[in-house]
N, C-alpha and C. Protein backbone atom coordinates (compact mmCIF):
# COMPACT_ATOMS: atom_id res chain seq x y z
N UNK A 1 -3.15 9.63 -20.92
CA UNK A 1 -4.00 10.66 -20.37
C UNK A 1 -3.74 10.84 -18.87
N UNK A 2 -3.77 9.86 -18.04
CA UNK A 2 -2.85 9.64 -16.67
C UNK A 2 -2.13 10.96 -16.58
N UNK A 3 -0.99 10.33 -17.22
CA UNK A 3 0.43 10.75 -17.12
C UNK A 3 -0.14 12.35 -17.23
N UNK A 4 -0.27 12.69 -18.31
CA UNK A 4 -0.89 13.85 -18.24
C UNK A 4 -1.48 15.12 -17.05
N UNK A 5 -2.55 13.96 -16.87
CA UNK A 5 -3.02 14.91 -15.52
C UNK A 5 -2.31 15.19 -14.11
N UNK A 6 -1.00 14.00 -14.10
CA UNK A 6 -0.40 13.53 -13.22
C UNK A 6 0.98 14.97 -13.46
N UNK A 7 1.15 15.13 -14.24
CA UNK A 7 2.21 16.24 -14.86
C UNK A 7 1.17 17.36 -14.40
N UNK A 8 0.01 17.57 -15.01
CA UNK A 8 -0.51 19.17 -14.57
C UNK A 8 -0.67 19.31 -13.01
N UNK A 9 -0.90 18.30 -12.38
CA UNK A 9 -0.94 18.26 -11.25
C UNK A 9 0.12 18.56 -10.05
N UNK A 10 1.56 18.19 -11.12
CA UNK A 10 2.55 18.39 -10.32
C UNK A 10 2.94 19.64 -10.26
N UNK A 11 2.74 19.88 -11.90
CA UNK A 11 3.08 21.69 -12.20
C UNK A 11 2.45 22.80 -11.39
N UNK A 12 1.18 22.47 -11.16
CA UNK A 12 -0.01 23.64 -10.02
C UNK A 12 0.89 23.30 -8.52
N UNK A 13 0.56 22.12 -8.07
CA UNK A 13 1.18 21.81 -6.79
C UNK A 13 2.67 21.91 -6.50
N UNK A 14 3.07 23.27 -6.44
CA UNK A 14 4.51 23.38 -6.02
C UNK A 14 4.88 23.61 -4.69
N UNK A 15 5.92 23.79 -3.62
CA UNK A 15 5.90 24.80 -3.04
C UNK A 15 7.18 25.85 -3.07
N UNK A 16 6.92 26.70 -2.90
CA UNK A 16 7.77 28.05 -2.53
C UNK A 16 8.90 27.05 -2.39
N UNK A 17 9.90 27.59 -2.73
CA UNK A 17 11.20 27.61 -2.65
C UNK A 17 12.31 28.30 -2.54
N UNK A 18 12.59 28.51 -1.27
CA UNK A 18 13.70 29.54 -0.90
C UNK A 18 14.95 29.09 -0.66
N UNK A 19 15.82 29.02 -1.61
CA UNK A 19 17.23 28.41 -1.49
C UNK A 19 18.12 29.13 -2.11
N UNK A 20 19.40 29.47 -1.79
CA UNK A 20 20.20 30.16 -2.44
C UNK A 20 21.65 29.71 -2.50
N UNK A 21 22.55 30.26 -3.37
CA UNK A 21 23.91 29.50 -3.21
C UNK A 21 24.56 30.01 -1.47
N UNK A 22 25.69 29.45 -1.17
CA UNK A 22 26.29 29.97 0.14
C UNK A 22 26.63 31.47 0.10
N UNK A 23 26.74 31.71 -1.08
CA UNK A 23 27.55 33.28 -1.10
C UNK A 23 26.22 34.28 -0.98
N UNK A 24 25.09 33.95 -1.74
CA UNK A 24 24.20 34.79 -1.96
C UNK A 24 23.59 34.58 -0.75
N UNK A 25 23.13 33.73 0.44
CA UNK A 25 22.45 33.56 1.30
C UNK A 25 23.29 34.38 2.48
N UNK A 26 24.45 34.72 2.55
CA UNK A 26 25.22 35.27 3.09
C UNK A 26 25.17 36.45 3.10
N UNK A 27 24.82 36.95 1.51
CA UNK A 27 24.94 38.23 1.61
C UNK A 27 23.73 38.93 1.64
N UNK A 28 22.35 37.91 1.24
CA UNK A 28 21.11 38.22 1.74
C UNK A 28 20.49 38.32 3.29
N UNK A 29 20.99 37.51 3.96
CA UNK A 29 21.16 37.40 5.00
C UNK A 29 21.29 38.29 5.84
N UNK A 30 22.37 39.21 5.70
CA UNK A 30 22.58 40.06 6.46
C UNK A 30 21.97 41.23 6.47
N UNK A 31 20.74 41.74 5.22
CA UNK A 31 20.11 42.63 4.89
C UNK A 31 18.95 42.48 5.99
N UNK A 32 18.31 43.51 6.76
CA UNK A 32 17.41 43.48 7.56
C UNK A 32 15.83 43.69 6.74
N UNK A 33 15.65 43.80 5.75
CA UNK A 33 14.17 43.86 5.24
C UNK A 33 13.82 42.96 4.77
N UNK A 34 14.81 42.08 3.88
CA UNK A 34 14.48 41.06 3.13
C UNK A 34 13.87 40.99 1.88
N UNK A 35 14.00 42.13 1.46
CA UNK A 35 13.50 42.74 -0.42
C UNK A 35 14.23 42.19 -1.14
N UNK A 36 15.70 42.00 -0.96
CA UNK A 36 16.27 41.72 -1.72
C UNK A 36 16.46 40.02 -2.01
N UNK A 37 16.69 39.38 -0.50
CA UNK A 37 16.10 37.65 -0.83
C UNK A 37 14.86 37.89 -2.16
N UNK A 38 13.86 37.94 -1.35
CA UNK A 38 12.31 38.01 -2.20
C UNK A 38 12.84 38.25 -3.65
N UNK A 39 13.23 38.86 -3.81
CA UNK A 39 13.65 39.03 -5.21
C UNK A 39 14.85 38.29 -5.81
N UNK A 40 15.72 37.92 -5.53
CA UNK A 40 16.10 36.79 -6.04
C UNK A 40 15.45 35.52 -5.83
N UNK A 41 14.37 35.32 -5.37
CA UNK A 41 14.41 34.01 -5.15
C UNK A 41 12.85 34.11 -6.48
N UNK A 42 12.32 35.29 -6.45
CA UNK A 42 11.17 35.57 -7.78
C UNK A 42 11.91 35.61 -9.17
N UNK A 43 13.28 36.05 -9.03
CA UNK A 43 13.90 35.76 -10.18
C UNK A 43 14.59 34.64 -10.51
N UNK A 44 14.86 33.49 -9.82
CA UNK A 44 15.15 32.48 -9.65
C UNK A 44 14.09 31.69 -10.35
N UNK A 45 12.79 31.66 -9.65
CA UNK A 45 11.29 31.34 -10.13
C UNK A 45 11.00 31.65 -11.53
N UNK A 46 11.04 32.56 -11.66
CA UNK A 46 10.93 33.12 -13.14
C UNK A 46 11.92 32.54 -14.09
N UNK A 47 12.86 32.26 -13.68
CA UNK A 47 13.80 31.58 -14.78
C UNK A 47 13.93 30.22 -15.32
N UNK A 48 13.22 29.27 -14.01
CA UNK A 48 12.72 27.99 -14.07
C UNK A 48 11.50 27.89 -14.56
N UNK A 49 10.33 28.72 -15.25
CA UNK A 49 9.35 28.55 -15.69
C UNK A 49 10.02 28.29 -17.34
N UNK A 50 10.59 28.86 -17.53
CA UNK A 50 11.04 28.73 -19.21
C UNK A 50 11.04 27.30 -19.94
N UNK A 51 11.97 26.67 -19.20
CA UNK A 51 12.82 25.54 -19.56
C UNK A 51 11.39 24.59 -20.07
N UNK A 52 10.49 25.06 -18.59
CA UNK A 52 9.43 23.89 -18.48
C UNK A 52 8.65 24.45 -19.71
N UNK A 53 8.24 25.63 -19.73
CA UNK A 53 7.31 25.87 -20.99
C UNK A 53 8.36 25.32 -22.24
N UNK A 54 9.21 25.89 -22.54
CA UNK A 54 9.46 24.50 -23.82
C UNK A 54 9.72 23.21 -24.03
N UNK A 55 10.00 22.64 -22.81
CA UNK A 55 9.65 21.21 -23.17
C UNK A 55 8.02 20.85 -23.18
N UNK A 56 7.37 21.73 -22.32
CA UNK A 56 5.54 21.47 -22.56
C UNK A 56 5.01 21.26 -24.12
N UNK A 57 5.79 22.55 -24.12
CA UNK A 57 5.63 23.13 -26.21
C UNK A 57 5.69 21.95 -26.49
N UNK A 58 7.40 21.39 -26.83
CA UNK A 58 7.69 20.57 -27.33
C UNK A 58 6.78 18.93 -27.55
N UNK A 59 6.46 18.72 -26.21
CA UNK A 59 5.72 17.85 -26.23
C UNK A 59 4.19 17.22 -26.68
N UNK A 60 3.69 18.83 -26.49
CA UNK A 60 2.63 19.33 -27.09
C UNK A 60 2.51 18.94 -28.60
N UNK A 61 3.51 19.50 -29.35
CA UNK A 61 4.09 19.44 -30.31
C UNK A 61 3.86 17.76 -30.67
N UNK A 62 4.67 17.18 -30.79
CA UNK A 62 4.95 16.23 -30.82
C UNK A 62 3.50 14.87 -30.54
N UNK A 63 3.10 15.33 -29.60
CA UNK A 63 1.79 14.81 -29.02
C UNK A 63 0.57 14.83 -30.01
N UNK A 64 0.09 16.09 -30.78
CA UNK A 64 -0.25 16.63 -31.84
C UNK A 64 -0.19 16.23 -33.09
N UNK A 65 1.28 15.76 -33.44
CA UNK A 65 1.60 15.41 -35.25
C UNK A 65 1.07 13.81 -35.03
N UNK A 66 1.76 13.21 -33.73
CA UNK A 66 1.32 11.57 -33.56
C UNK A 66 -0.27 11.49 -33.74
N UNK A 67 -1.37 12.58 -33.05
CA UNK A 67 -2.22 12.01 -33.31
C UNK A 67 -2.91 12.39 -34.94
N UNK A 68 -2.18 13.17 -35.52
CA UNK A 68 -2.64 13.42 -36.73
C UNK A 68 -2.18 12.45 -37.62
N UNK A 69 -1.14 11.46 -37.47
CA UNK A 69 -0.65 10.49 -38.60
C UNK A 69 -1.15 9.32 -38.10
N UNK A 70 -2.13 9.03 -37.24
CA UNK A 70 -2.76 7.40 -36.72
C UNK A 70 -4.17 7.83 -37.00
């Protein structure tokens, strides 16, 4: 149960993360508004939510059948 809350806790508490490869920071970089960073870096974000929702599933999953066969 720990572990648990210790995982939701980590998942809420993120921060922003603005990092990009050398090529893309280069070529973001040089743009004066900065719409276009912002947006790769929301699509970046968006693409790392996935992975985590199915291993959550998964675990969920799994978490679920154990307590139904004890």
């Amino acid at each position: 149960m720990k572990i648990g809350l210790i995982f939701l806790l980590l998942l809420i508490c993120v921060l922003p993360a603005e990092a990009q490869c050398a090529m893309c920071r280069a070529v973001l970089e040089s743009e004066q508004s900065g719409t276009a960073a912002k947006g790769i870096n929301n699509g970046i974000m968006y693409l790392m939510v996935f992975p985590y929702l199915l291993v959550g599933t998964v675990a969920y999953l799994v978490y679920r059948n154990r307590q139904k066969t004890t």
